[in-house]
C-alpha atoms as a PDB file:
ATOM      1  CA  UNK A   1      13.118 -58.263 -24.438  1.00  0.00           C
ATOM      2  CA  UNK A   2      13.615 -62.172 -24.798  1.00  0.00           C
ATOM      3  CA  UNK A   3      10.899 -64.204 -23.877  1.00  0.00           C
ATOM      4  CA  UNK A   4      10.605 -68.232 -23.320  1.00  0.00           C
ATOM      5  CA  UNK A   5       8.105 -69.817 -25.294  1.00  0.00           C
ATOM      6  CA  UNK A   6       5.737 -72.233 -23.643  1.00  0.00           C
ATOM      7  CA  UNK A   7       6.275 -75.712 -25.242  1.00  0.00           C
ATOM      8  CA  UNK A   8       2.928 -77.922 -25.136  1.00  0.00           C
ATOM      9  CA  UNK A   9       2.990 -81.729 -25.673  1.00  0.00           C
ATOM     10  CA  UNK A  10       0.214 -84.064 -25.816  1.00  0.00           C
ATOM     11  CA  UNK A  11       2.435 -86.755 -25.058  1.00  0.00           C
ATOM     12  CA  UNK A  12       5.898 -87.644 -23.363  1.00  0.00           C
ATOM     13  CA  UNK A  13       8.158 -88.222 -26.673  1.00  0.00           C
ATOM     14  CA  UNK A  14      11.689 -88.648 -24.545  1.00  0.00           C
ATOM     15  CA  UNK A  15      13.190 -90.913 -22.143  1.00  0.00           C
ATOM     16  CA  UNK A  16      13.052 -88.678 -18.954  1.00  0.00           C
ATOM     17  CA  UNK A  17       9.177 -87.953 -19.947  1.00  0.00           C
ATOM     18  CA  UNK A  18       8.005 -91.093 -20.144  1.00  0.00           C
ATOM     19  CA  UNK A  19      10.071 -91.841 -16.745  1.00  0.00           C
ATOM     20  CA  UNK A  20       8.399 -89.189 -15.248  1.00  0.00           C
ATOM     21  CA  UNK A  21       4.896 -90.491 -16.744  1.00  0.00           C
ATOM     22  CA  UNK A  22       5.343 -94.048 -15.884  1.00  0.00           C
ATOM     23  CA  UNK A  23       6.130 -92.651 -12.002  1.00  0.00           C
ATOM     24  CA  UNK A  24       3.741 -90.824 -11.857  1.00  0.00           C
ATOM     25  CA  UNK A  25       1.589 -93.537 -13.012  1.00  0.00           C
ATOM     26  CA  UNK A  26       2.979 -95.822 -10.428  1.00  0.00           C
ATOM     27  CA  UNK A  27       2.349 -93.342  -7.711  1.00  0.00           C
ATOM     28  CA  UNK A  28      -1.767 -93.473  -8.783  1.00  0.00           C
ATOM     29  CA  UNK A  29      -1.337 -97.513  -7.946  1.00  0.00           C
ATOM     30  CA  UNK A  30       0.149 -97.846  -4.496  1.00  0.00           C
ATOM     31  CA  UNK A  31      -2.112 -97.573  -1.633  1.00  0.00           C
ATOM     32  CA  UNK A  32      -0.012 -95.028   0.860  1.00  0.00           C
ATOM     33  CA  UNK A  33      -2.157 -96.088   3.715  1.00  0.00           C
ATOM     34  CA  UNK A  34      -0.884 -99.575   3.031  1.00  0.00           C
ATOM     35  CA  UNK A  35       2.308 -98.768   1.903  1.00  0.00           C
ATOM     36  CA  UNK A  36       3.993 -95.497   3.011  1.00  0.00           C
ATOM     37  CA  UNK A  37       7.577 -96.483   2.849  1.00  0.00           C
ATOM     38  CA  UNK A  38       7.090 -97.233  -1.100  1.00  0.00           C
ATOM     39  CA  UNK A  39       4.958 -94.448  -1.875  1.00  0.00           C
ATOM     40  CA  UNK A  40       7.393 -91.792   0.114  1.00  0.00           C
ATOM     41  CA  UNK A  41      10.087 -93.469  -1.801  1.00  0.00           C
ATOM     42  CA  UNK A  42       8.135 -93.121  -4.997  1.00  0.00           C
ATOM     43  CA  UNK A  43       7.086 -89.327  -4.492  1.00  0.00           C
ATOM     44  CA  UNK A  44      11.018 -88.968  -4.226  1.00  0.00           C
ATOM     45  CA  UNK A  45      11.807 -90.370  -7.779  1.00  0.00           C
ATOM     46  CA  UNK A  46       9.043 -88.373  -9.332  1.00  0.00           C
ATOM     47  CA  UNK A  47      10.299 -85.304  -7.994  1.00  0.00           C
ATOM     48  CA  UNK A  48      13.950 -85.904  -9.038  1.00  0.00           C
ATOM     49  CA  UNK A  49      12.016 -86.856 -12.477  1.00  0.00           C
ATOM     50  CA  UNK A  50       9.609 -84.149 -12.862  1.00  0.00           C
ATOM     51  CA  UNK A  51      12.071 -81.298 -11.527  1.00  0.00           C
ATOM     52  CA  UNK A  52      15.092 -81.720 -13.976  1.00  0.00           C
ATOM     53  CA  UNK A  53      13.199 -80.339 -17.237  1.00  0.00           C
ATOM     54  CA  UNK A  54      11.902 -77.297 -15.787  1.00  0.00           C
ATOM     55  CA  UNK A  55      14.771 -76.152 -14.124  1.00  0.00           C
ATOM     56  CA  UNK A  56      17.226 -76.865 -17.680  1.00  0.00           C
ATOM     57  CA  UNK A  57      14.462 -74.623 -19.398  1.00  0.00           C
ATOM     58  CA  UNK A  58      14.407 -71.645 -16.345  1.00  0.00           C
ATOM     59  CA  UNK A  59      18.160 -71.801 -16.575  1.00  0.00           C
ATOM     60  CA  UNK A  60      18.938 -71.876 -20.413  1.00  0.00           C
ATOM     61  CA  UNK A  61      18.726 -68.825 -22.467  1.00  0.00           C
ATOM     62  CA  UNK A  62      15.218 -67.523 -23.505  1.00  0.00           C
ATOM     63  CA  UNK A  63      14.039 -67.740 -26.708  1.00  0.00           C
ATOM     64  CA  UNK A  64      14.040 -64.429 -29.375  1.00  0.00           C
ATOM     65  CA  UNK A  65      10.738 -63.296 -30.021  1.00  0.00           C
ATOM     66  CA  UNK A  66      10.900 -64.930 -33.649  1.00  0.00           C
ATOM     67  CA  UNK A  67      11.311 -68.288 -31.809  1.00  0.00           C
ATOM     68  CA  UNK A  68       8.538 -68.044 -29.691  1.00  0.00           C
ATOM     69  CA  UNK A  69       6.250 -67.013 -32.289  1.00  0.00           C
ATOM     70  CA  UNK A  70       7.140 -69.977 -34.341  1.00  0.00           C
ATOM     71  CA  UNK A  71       6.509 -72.130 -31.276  1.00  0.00           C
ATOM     72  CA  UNK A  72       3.726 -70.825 -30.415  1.00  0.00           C
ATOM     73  CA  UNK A  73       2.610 -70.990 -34.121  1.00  0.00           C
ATOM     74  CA  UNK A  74       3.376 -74.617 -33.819  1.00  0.00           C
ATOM     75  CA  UNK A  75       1.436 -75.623 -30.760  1.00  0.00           C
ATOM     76  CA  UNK A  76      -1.659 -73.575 -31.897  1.00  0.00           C
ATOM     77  CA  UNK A  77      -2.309 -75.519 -35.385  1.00  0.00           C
ATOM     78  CA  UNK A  78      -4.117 -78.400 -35.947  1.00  0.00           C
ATOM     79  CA  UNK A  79      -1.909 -81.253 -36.751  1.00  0.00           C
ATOM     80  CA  UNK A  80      -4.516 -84.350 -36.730  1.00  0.00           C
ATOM     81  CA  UNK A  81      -4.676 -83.446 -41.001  1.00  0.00           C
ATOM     82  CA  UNK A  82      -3.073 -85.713 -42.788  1.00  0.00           C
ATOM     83  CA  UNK A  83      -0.263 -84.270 -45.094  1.00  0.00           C
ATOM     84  CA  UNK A  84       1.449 -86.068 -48.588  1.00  0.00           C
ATOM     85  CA  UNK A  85       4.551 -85.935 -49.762  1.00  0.00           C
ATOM     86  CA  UNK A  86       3.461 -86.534 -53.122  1.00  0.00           C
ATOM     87  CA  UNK A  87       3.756 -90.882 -52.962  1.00  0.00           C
ATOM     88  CA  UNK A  88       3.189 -91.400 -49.357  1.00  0.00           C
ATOM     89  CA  UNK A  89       0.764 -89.940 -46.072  1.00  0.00           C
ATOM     90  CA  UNK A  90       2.171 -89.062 -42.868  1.00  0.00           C
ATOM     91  CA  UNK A  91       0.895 -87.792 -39.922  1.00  0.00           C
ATOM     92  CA  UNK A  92       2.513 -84.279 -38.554  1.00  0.00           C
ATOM     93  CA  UNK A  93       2.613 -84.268 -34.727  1.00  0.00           C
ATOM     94  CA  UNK A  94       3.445 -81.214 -32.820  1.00  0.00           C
ATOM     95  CA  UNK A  95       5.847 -83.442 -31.003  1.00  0.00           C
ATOM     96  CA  UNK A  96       8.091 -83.034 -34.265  1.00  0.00           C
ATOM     97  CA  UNK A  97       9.081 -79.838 -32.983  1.00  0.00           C
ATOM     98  CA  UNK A  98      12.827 -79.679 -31.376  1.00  0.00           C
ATOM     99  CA  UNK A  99      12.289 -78.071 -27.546  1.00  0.00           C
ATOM    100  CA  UNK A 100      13.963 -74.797 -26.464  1.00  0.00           C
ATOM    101  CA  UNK A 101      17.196 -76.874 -24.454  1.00  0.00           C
ATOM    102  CA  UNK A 102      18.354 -78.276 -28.098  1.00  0.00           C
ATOM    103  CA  UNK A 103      17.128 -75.347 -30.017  1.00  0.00           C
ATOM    104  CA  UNK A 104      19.645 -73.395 -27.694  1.00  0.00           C
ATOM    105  CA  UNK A 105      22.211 -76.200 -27.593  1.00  0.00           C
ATOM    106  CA  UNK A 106      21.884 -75.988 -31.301  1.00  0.00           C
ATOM    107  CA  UNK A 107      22.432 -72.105 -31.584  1.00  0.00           C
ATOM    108  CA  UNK A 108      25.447 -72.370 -29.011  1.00  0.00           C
ATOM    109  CA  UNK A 109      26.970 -75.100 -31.235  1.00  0.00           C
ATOM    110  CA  UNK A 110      26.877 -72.635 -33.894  1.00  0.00           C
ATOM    111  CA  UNK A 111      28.853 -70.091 -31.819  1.00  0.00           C
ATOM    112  CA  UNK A 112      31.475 -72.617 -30.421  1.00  0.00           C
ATOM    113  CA  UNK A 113      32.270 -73.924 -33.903  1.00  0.00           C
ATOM    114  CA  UNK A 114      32.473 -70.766 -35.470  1.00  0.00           C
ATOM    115  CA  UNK A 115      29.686 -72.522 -38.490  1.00  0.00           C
ATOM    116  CA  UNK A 116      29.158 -70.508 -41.440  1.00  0.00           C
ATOM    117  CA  UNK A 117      27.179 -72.843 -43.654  1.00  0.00           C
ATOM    118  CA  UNK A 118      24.776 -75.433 -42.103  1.00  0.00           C
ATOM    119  CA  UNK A 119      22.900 -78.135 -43.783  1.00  0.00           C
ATOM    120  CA  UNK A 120      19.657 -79.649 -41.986  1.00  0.00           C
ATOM    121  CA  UNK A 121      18.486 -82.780 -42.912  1.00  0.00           C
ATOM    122  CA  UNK A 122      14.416 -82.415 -41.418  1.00  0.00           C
ATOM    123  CA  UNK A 123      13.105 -79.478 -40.868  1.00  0.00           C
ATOM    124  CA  UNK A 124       9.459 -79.512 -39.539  1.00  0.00           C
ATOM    125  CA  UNK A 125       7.997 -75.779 -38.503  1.00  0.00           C
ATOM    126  CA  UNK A 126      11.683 -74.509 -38.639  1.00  0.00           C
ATOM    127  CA  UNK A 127      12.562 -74.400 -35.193  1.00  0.00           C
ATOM    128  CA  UNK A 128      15.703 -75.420 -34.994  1.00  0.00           C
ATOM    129  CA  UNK A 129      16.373 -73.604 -38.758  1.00  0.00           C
ATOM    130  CA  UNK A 130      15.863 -70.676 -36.961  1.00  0.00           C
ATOM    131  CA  UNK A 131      17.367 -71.056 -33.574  1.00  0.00           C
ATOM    132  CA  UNK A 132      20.485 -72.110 -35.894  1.00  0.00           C
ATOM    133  CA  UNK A 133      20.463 -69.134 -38.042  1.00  0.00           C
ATOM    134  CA  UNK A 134      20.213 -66.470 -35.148  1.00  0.00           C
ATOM    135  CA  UNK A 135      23.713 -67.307 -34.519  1.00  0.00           C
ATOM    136  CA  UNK A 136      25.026 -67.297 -38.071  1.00  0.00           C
ATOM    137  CA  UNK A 137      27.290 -64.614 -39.101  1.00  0.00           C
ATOM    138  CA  UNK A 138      25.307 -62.011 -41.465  1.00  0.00           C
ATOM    139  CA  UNK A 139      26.907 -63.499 -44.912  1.00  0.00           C
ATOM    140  CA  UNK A 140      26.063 -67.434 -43.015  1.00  0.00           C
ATOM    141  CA  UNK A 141      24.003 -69.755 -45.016  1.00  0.00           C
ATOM    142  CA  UNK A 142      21.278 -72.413 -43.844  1.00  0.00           C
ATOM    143  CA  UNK A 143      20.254 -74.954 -46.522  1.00  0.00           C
ATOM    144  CA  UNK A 144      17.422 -76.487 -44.996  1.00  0.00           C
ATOM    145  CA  UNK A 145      15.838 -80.100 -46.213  1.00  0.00           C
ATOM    146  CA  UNK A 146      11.809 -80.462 -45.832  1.00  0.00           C
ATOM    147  CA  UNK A 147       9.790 -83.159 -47.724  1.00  0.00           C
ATOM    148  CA  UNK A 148       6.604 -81.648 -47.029  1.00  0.00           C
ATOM    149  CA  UNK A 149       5.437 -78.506 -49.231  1.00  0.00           C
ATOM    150  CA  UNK A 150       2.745 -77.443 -46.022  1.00  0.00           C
ATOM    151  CA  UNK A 151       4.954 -77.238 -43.503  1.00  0.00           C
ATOM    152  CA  UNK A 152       7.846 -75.484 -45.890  1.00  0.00           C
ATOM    153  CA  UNK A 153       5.140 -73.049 -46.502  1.00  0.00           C
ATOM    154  CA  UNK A 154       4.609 -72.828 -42.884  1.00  0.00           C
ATOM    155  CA  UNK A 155       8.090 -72.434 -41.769  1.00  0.00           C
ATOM    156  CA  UNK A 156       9.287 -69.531 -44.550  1.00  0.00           C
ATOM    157  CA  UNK A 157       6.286 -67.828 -42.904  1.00  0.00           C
ATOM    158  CA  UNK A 158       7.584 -67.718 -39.939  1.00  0.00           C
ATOM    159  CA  UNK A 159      11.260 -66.677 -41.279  1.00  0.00           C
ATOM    160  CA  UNK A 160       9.680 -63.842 -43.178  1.00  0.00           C
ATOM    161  CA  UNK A 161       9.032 -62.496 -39.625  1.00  0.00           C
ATOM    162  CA  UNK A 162      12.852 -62.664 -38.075  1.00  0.00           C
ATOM    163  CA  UNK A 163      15.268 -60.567 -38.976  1.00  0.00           C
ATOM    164  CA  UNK A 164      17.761 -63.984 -39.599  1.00  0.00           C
ATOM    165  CA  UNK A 165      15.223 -65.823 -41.825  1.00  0.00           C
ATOM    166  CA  UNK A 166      17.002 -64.821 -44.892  1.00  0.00           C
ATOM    167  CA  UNK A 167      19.731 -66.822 -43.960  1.00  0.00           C
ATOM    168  CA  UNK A 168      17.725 -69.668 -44.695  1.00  0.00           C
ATOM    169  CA  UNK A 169      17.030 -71.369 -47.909  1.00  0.00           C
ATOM    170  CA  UNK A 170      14.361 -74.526 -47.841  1.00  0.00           C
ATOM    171  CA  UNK A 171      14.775 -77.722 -50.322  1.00  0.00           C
ATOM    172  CA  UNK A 172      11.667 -79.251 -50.885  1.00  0.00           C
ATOM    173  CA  UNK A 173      11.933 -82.722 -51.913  1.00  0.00           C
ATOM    174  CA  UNK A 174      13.300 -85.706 -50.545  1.00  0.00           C
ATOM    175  CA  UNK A 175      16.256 -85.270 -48.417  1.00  0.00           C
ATOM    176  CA  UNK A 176      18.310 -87.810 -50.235  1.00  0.00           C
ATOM    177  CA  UNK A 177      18.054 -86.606 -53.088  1.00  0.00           C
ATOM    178  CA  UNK A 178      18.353 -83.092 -52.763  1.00  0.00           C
ATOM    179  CA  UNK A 179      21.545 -84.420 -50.600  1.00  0.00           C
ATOM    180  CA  UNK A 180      22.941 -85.663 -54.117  1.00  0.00           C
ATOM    181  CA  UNK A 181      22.370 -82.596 -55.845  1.00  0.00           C
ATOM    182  CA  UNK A 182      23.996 -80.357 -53.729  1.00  0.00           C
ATOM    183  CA  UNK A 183      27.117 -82.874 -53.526  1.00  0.00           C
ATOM    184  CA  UNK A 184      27.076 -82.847 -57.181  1.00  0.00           C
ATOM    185  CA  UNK A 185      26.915 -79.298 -57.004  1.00  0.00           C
ATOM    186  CA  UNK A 186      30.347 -78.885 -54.806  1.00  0.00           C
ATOM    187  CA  UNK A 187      28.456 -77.976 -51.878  1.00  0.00           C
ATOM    188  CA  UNK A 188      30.453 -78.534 -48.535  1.00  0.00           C
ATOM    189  CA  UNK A 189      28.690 -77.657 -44.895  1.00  0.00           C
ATOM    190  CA  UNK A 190      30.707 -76.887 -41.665  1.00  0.00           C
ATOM    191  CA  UNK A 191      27.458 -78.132 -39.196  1.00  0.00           C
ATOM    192  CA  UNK A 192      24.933 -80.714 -40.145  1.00  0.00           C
ATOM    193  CA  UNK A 193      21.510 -81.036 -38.220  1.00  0.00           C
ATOM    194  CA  UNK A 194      19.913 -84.540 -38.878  1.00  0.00           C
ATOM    195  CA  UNK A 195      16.027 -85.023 -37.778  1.00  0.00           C
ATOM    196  CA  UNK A 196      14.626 -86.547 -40.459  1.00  0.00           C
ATOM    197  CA  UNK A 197      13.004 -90.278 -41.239  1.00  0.00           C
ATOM    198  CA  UNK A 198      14.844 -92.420 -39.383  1.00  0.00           C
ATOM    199  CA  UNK A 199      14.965 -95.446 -41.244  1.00  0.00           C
ATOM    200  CA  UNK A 200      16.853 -93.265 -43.647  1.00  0.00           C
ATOM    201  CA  UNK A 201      19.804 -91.845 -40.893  1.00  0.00           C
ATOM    202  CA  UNK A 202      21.897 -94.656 -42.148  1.00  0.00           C
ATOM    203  CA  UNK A 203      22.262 -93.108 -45.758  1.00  0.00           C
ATOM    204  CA  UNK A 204      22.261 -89.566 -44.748  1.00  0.00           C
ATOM    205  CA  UNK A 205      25.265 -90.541 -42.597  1.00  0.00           C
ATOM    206  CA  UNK A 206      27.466 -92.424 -45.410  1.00  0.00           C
ATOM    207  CA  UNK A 207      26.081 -90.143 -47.922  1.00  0.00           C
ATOM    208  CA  UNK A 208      27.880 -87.319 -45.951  1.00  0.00           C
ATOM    209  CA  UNK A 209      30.766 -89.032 -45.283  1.00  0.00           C
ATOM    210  CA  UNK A 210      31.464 -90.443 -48.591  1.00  0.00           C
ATOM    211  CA  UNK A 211      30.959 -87.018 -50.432  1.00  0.00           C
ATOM    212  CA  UNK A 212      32.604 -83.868 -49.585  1.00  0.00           C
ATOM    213  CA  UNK A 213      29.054 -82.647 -48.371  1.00  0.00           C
ATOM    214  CA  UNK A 214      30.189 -82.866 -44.583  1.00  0.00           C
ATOM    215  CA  UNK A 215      33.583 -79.942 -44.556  1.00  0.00           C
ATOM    216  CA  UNK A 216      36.970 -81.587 -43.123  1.00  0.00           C
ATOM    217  CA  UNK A 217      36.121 -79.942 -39.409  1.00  0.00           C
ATOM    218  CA  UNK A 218      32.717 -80.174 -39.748  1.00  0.00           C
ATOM    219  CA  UNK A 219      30.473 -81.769 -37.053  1.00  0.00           C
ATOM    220  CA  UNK A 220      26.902 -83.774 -37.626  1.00  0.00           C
ATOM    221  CA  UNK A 221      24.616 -82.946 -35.238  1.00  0.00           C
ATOM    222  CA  UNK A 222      21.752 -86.002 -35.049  1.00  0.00           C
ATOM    223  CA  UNK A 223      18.712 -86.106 -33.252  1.00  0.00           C
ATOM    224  CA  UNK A 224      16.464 -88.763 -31.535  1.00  0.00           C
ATOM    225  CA  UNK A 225      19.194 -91.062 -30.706  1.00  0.00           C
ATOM    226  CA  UNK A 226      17.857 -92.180 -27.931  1.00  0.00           C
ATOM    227  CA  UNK A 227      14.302 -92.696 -29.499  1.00  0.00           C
ATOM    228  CA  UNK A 228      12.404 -92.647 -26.065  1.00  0.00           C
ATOM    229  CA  UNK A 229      14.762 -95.539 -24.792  1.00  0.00           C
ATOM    230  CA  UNK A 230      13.635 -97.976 -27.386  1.00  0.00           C
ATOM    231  CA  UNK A 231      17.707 -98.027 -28.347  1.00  0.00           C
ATOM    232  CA  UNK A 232      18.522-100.016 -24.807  1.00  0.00           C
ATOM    233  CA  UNK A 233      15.413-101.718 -24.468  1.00  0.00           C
ATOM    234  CA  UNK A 234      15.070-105.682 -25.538  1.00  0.00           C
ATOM    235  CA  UNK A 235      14.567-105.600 -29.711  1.00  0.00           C
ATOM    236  CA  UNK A 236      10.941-107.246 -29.453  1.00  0.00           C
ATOM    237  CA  UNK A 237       9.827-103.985 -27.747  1.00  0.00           C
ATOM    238  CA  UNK A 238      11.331-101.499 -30.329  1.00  0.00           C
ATOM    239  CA  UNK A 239       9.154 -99.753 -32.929  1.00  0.00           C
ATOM    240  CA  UNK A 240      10.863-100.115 -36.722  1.00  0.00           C
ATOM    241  CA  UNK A 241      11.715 -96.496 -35.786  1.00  0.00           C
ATOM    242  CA  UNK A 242      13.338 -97.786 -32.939  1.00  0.00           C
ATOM    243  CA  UNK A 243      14.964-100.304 -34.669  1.00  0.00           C
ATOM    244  CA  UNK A 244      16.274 -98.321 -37.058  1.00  0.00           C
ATOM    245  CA  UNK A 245      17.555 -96.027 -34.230  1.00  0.00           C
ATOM    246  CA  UNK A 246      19.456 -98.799 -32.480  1.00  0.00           C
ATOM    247  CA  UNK A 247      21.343-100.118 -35.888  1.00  0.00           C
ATOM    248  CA  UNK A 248      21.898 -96.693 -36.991  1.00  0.00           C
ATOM    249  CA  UNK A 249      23.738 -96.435 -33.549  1.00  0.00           C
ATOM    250  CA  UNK A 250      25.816 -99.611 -33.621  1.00  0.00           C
ATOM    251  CA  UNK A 251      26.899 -98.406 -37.307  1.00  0.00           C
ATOM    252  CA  UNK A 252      27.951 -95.054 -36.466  1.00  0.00           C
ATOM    253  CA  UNK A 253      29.657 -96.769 -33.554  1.00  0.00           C
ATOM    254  CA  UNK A 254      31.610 -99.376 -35.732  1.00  0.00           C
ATOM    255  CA  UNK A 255      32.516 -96.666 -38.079  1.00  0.00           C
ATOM    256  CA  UNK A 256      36.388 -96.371 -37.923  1.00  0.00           C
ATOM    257  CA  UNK A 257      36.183 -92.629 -39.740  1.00  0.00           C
ATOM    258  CA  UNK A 258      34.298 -91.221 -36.735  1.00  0.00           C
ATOM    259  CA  UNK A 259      34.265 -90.496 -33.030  1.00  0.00           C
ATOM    260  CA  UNK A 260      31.251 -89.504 -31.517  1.00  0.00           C
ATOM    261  CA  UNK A 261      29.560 -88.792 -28.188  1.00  0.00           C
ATOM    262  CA  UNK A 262      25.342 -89.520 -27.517  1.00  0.00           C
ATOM    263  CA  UNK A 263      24.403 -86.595 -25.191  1.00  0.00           C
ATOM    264  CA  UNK A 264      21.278 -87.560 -23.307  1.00  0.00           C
ATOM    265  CA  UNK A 265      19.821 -84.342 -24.271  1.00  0.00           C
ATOM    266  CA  UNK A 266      15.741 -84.772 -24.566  1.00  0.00           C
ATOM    267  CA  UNK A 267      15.878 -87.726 -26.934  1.00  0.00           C
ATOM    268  CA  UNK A 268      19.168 -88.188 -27.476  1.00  0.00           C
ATOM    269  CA  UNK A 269      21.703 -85.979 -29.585  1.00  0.00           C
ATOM    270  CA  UNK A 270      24.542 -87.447 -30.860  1.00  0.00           C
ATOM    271  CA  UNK A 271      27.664 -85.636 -32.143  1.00  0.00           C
ATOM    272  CA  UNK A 272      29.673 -86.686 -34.584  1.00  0.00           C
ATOM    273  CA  UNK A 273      33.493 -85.724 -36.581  1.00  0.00           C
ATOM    274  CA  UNK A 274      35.653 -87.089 -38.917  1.00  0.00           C
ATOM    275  CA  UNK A 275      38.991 -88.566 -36.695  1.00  0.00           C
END
C-alpha cells in the first residue's frame, strides 16, 4: 500500500508559500471591526492561496514506501550542523529537499519520455534520485552528482532500502567536474535533473550542450527557476542566488539551440530540448 509522506518546512521556500505567508501576515494587520470589506476580501485570497498546495498533493500520486521513508528520514535529522565539501562550509536545510508534486512530476517525466539513463546534477537526501529511478526500466541507469560525502552517505542509505536503489550510482565531487569526466568518458543521458549551486546553472547548461553529455532527444529538467520570485522582482531585491537565477534565465532564453517552457511548479521547473 502507497502512502504520502508528510513534508515539513520551517519556512516558505516558493513563490505561492511566501504568497500565502505574506497574506496571511496581512490578515494579522487589518482591524476587521474597522475594516470588513478588506479583511473579507483578504480571507478570500488566502484561501485561494493556502488551498492550491494541498489539494495538488491529495490529488497526485502517493509516494512508495521507499519515498516516504527517505522523507521522513529527511525531516527528522538535524540539519543546523554545518557540513564541508572539502574547501568550503555550507549549511544543509531540509528545505533542499524536492516536494512530492515534482518528485512525481519527475517520475512521470521519466515514463512519458521513455528515459533510460538520467544524469542529476544535485542530489541532496536523494529524493528526487529515487522518485526518478522507480520509473526506470530494470537495466535504467541514474548517475547521480552530490558534492557532499554526508549526505551521499545518507542518501545510498536510503537506496539500500528500495528495491530501485541499485539503479542509482552517486558521484561525489564537484558537479563540474565529474560533468567533464563522464563527457570525456562518452557518456550521453536521455533526462537531466539540475538542482545544484546556482551560480553554477550557467556552466552546467553549456557544458551539456556543448558536449554530447545531453542525448539528441534528451530533455534538461532544472529546478528553482523561479527562486521564490526573486527572478521578476526589481534586481536590488534579489539574493546573488537570485541573481544568478534571473541571468541564468535570460541566457537560456537567448539561446538559439533551445526551446524551453518555465512551469510554475513549486519554485519553478523549467524544461528544456535541443530545437
Amino acid at each position: 500500500m502507497q502512502t504520502v509522506a508528510k513534508e515539513t518546512s520551517a519556512r516558505p521556500v516558493t513563490p505561492l508559500g511566501i504568497l500565502v505567508e505574506q497574506l496571511e501576515q496581512t490578515l494579522e494587520l487589518v482591524d476587521e471591526a474597522k475594516h470588513p470589506e478588506l479583511a473579507s476580501s483578504l480571507k478570500k485570497a488566502y484561501k485561494f492561496a493556502a488551498g492550491i498546495e494541498p489539494y495538488l498533493n491529495q490529488n497526485t500520486s502517493p509516494d512508495s514506501p521507499a519515498l516516504a521513508a527517505l522523507v521522513e528520514k529527511t525531516c527528522a535529522e538535524d540539519w543546523s550542523k554545518l557540513f564541508s565539501d572539502g574547501e568550503t562550509v555550507r549549511q544543509l536545510e531540509q528545505e533542499m529537499l524536492s516536494g512530492h508534486i515534482e518528485g512525481q512530476t519527475l517520475k512521470m517525466f521519466v515514463h512519458m519520455t521513455g528515459a533510460k539513463r538520467i544524469l542529476e546534477i544535485g542530489m541532496f537526501t536523494g529524493y528526487s534520485a529515487l522518485a526518478m529511478a522507480e520509473a526506470l526500466p530494470e537495466d535504467g541507469r541514474l548517475v547521480a552528482c552530490e558534492v557532499d560525502s554526508y549526505v551521499a552517505e545518507f542518501a545510498k542509505a536510503c537506496f539500500a532500502a528500495s528495491p530501485d536503489g541499485g539503479k542509482i550510482t552517486v558521484e561525489v565531487a564537484p558537479a563540474l567536474e565529474t560533468l567533464r569526466q563522464l563527457a570525456e568518458a562518452g557518456e550521453s543521458f536521455d533526462l537531466v535533473f539540475i538542482d545544484a549551486d546556482k551560480k553554477e546553472y550557467v556552466d552546467y547548461f553549456r557544458l551539456l550542450l556543448d558536449t554530447g553529455l545531453l542525448a539528441p532527444h534528451g530533455v534538461i529538467c532544472v529546478d528553482n527557476t523561479l527562486l521564490q520570485g526573486q527572478v521578476y522582482l526589481p534586481p536590488e531585491e534579489r539574493t546573488p542566488n537570485g541573481e544568478a537565477i534571473a541571468q541564468f534565465n535570460q541566457i537560456v532564453a537567448d539561446d538559439a539551440r533551445v526551446e524551453q517552457v518555465l512551469l510554475p511548479l513549486r519554485d519553478g521547473l523549467t524544461l528544456i530540448r535541443r530545437k
